[in-house]
N, C-alpha and C. Protein backbone atom coordinates (compact mmCIF):
# COMPACT_ATOMS: atom_id res chain seq x y z
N UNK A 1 0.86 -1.18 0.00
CA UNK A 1 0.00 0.00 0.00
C UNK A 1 0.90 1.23 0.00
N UNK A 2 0.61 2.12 -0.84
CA UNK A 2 1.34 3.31 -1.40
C UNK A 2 0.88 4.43 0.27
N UNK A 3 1.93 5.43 -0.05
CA UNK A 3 0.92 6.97 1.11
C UNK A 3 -0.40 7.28 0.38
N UNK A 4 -0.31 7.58 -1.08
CA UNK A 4 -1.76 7.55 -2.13
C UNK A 4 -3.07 6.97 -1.36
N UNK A 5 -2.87 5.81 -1.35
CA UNK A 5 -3.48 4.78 -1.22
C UNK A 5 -4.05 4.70 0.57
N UNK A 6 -3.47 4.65 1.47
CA UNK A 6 -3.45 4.75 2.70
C UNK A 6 -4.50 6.32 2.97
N UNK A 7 -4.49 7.17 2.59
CA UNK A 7 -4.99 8.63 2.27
C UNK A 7 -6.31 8.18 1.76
N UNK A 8 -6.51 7.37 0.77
CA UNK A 8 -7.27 7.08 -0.31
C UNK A 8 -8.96 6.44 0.72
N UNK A 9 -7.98 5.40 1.99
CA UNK A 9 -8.53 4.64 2.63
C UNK A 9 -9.13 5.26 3.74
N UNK A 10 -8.37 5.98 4.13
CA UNK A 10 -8.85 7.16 5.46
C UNK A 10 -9.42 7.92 5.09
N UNK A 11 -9.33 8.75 4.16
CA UNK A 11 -10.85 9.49 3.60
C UNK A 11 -12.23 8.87 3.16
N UNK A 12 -12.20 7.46 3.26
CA UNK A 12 -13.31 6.50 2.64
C UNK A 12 -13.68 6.52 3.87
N UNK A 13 -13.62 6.31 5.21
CA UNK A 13 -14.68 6.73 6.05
C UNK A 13 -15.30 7.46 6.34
N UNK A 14 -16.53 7.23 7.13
CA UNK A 14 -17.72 8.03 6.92
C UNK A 14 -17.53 9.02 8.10
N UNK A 15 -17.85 10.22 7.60
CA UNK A 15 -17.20 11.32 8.43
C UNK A 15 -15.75 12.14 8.53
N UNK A 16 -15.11 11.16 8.12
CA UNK A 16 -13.92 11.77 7.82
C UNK A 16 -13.28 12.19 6.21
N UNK A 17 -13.94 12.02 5.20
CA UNK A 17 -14.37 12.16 4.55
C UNK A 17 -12.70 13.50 3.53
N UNK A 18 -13.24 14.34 4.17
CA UNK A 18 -11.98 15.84 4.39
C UNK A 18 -11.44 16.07 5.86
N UNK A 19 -11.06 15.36 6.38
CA UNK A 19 -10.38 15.92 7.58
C UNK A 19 -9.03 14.74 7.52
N UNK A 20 -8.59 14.71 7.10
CA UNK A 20 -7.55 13.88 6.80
C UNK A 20 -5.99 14.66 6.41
N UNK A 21 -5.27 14.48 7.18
CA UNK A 21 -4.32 15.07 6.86
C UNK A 21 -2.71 14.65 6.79
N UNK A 22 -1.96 14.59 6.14
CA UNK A 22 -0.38 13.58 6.55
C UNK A 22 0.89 14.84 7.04
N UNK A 23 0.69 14.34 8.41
CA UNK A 23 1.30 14.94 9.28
C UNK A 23 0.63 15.88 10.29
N UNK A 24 -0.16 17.01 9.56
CA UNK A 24 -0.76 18.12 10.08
C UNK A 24 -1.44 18.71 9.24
N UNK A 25 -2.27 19.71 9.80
CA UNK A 25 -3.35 20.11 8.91
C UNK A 25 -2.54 21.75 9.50
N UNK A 26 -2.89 22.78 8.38
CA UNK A 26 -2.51 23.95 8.81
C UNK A 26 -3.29 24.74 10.12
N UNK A 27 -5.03 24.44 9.87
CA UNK A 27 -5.42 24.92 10.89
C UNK A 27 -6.47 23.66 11.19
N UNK A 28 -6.50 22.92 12.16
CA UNK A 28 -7.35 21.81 12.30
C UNK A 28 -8.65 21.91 12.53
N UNK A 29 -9.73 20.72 11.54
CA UNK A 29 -10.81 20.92 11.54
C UNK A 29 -11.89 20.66 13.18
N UNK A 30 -12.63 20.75 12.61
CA UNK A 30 -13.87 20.16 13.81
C UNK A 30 -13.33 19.00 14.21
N UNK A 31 -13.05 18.42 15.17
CA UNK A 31 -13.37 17.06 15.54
C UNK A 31 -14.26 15.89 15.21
N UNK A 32 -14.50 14.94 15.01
CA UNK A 32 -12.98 13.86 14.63
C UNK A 32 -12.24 14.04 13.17
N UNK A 33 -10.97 13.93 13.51
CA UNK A 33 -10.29 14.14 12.54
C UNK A 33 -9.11 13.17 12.43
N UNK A 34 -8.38 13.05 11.60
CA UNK A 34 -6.78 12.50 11.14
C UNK A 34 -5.90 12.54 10.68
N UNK A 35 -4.64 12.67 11.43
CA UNK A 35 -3.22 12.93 10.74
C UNK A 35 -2.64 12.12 10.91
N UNK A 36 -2.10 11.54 9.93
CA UNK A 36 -0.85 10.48 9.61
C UNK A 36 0.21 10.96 9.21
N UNK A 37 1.53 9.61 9.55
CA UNK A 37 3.00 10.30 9.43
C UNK A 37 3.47 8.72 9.45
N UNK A 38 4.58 8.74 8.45
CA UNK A 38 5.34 7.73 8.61
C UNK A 38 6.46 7.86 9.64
N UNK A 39 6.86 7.02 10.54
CA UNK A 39 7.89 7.00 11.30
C UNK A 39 9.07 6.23 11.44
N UNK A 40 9.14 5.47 10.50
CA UNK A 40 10.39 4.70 10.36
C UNK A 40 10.54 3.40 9.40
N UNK A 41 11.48 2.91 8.61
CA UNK A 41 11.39 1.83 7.10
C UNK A 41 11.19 0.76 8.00
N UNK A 42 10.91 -0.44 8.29
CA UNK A 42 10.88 -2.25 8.37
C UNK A 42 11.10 -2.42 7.52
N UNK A 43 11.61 -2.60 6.42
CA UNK A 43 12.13 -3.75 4.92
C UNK A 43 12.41 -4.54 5.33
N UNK A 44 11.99 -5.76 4.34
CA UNK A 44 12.83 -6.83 4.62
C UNK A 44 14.10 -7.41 3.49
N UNK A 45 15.16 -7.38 4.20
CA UNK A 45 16.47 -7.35 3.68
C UNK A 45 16.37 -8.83 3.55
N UNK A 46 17.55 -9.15 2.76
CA UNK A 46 18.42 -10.57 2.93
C UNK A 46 19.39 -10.79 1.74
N UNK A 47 20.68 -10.80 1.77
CA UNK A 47 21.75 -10.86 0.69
C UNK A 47 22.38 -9.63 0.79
N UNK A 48 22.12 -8.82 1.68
CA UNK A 48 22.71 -7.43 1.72
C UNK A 48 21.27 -6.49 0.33
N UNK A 49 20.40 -6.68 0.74
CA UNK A 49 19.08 -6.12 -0.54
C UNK A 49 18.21 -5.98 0.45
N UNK A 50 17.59 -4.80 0.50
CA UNK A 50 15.75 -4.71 0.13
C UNK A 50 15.25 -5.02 -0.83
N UNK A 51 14.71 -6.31 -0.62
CA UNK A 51 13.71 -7.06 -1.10
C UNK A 51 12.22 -6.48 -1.19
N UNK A 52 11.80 -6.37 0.03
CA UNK A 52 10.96 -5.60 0.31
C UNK A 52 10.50 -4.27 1.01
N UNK A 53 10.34 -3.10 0.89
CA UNK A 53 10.27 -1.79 1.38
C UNK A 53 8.90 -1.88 2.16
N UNK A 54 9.39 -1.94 3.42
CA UNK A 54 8.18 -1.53 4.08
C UNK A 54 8.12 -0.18 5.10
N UNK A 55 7.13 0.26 5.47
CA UNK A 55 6.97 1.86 6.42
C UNK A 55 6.16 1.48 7.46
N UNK A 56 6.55 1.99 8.66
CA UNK A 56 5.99 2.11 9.70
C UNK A 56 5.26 3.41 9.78
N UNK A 57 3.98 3.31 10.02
CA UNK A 57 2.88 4.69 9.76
C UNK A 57 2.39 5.23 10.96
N UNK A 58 2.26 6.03 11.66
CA UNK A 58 1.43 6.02 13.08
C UNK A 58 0.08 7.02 12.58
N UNK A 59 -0.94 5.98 12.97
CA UNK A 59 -2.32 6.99 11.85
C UNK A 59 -3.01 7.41 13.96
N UNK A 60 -3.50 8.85 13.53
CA UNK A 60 -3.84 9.78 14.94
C UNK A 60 -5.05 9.87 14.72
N UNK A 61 -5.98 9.20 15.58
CA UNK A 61 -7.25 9.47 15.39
C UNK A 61 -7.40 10.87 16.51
N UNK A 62 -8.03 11.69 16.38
CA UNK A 62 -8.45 12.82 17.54
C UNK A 62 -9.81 12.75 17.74
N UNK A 63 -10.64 13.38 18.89
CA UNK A 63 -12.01 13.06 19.41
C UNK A 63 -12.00 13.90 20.42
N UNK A 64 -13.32 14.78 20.39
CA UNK A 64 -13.03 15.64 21.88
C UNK A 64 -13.81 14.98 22.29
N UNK A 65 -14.51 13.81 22.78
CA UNK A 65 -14.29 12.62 24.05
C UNK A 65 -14.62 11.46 23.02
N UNK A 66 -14.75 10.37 24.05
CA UNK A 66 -14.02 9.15 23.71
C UNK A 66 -15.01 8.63 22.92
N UNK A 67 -15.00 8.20 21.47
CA UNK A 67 -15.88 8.01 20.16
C UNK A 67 -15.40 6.62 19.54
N UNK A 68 -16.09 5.91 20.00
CA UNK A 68 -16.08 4.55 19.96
C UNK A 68 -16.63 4.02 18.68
N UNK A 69 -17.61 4.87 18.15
CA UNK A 69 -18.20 4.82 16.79
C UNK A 69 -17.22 4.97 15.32
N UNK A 70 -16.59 6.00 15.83
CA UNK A 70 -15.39 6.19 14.75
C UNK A 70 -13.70 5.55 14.76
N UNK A 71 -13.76 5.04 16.12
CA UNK A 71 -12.27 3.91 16.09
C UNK A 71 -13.29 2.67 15.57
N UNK A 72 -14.26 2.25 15.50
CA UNK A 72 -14.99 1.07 15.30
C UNK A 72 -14.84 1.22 13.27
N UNK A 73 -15.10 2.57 12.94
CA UNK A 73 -14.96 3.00 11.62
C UNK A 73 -13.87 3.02 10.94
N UNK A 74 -12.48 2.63 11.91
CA UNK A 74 -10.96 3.06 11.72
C UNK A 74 -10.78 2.01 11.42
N UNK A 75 -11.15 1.37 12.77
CA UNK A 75 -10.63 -0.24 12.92
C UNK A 75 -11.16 -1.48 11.67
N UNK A 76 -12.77 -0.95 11.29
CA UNK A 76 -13.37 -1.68 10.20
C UNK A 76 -12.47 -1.61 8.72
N UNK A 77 -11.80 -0.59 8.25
CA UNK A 77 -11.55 0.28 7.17
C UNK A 77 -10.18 -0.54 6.92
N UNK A 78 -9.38 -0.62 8.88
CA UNK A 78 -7.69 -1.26 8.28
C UNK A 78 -8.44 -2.90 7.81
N UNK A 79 -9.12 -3.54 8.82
CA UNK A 79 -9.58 -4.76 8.72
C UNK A 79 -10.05 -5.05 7.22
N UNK A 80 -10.82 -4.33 6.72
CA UNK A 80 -11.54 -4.28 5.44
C UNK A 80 -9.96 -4.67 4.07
N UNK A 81 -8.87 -3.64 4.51
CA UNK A 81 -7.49 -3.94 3.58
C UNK A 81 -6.74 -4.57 4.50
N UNK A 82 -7.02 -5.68 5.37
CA UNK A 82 -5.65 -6.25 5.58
C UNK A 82 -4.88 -5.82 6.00
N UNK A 83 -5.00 -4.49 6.82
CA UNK A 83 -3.88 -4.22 7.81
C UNK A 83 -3.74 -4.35 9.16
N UNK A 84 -2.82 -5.20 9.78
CA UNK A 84 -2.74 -4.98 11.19
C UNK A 84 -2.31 -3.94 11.98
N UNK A 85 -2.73 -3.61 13.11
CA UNK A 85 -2.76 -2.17 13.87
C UNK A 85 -2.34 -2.96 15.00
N UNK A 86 -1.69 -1.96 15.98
CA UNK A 86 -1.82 -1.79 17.02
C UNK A 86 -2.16 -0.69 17.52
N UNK A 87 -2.70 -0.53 18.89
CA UNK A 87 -3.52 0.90 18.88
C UNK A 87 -3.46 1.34 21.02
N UNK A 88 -2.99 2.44 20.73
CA UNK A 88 -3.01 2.89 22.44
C UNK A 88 -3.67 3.90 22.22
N UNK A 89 -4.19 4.32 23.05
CA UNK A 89 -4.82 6.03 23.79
C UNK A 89 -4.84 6.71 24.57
N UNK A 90 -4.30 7.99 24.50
CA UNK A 90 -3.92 8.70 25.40
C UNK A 90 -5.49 10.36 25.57
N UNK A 91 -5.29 10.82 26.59
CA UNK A 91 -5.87 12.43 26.55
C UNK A 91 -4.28 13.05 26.83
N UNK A 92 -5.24 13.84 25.54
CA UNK A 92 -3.66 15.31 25.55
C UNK A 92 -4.52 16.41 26.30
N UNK A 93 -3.99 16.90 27.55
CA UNK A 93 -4.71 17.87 28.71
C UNK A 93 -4.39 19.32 27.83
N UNK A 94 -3.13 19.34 27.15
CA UNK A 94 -2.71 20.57 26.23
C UNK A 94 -3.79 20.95 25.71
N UNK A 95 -4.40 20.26 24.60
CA UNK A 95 -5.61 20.20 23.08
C UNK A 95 -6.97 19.74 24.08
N UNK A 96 -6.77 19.74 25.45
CA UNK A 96 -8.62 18.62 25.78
C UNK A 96 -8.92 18.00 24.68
N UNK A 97 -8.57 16.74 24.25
CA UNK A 97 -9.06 16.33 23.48
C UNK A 97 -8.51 14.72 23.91
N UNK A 98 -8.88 13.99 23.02
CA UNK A 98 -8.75 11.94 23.18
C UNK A 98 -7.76 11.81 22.01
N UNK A 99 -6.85 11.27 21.91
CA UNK A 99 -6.22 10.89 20.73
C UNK A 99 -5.99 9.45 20.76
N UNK A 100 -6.27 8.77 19.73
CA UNK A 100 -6.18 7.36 19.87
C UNK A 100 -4.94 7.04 18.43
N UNK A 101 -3.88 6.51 19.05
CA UNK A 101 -3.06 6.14 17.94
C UNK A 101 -3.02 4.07 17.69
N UNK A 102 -2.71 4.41 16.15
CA UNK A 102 -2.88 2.96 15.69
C UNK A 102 -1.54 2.84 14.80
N UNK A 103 -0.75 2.08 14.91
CA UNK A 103 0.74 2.11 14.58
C UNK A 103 0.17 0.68 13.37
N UNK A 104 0.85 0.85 11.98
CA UNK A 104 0.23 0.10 11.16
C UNK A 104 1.56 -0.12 10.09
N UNK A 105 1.77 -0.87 9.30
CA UNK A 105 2.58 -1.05 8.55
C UNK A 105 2.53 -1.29 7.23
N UNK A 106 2.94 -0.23 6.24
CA UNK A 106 2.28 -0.08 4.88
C UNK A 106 3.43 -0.68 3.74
């Protein structure tokens, strides 16, 4: 799965539609929203080669409280393409807001 493509998938949910952003948005929308960022290669090497190029993605769900409807919409969307997540959540007291991150591999 391309960044294209990953973008392609997170805007296909319902509601999020335009609030999608990779990295940051200049001025952020209404709540719920999403910014993604890649954070580091996994390839898989062997012979001294990448064979395969892979990216570690961390996709940010935000929520000004806790929206179970739309990680259920997140979670359906990776499931739907075959991606595995892992996923923690924190409140940022800075933003009042819920951020739920899902670390995924594209």
């Amino acid at each position: 799965m391309t960044n294209t493509e990953l973008y392609n998938a997170l805007t296909s949910i319902p509601g999020l539609e335009n609030k999608v952003a990779f990295r940051a948005f200049p001025e952020a929308p209404a709540f719920p929203y999403i910014c993604y960022l890649p954070t580091s290669s996994r390839n898989f090497t062997a012979d001294n080669k990448v064979y395969a190029p892979f990216m570690a993605v961390q996709v940010e769900l935000y929520t000004a409280a806790k929206d179970e409807a739309t990680e259920q919409q997140v979670e359906a969307m990776f499931n739907g393409h075959d991606i595995p997540y892992e996923k923690s959540e924190y409140f940022l007291d800075s933003e009042n807001c819920y951020e739920v991150l899902y670390e995924i591999t594209i």
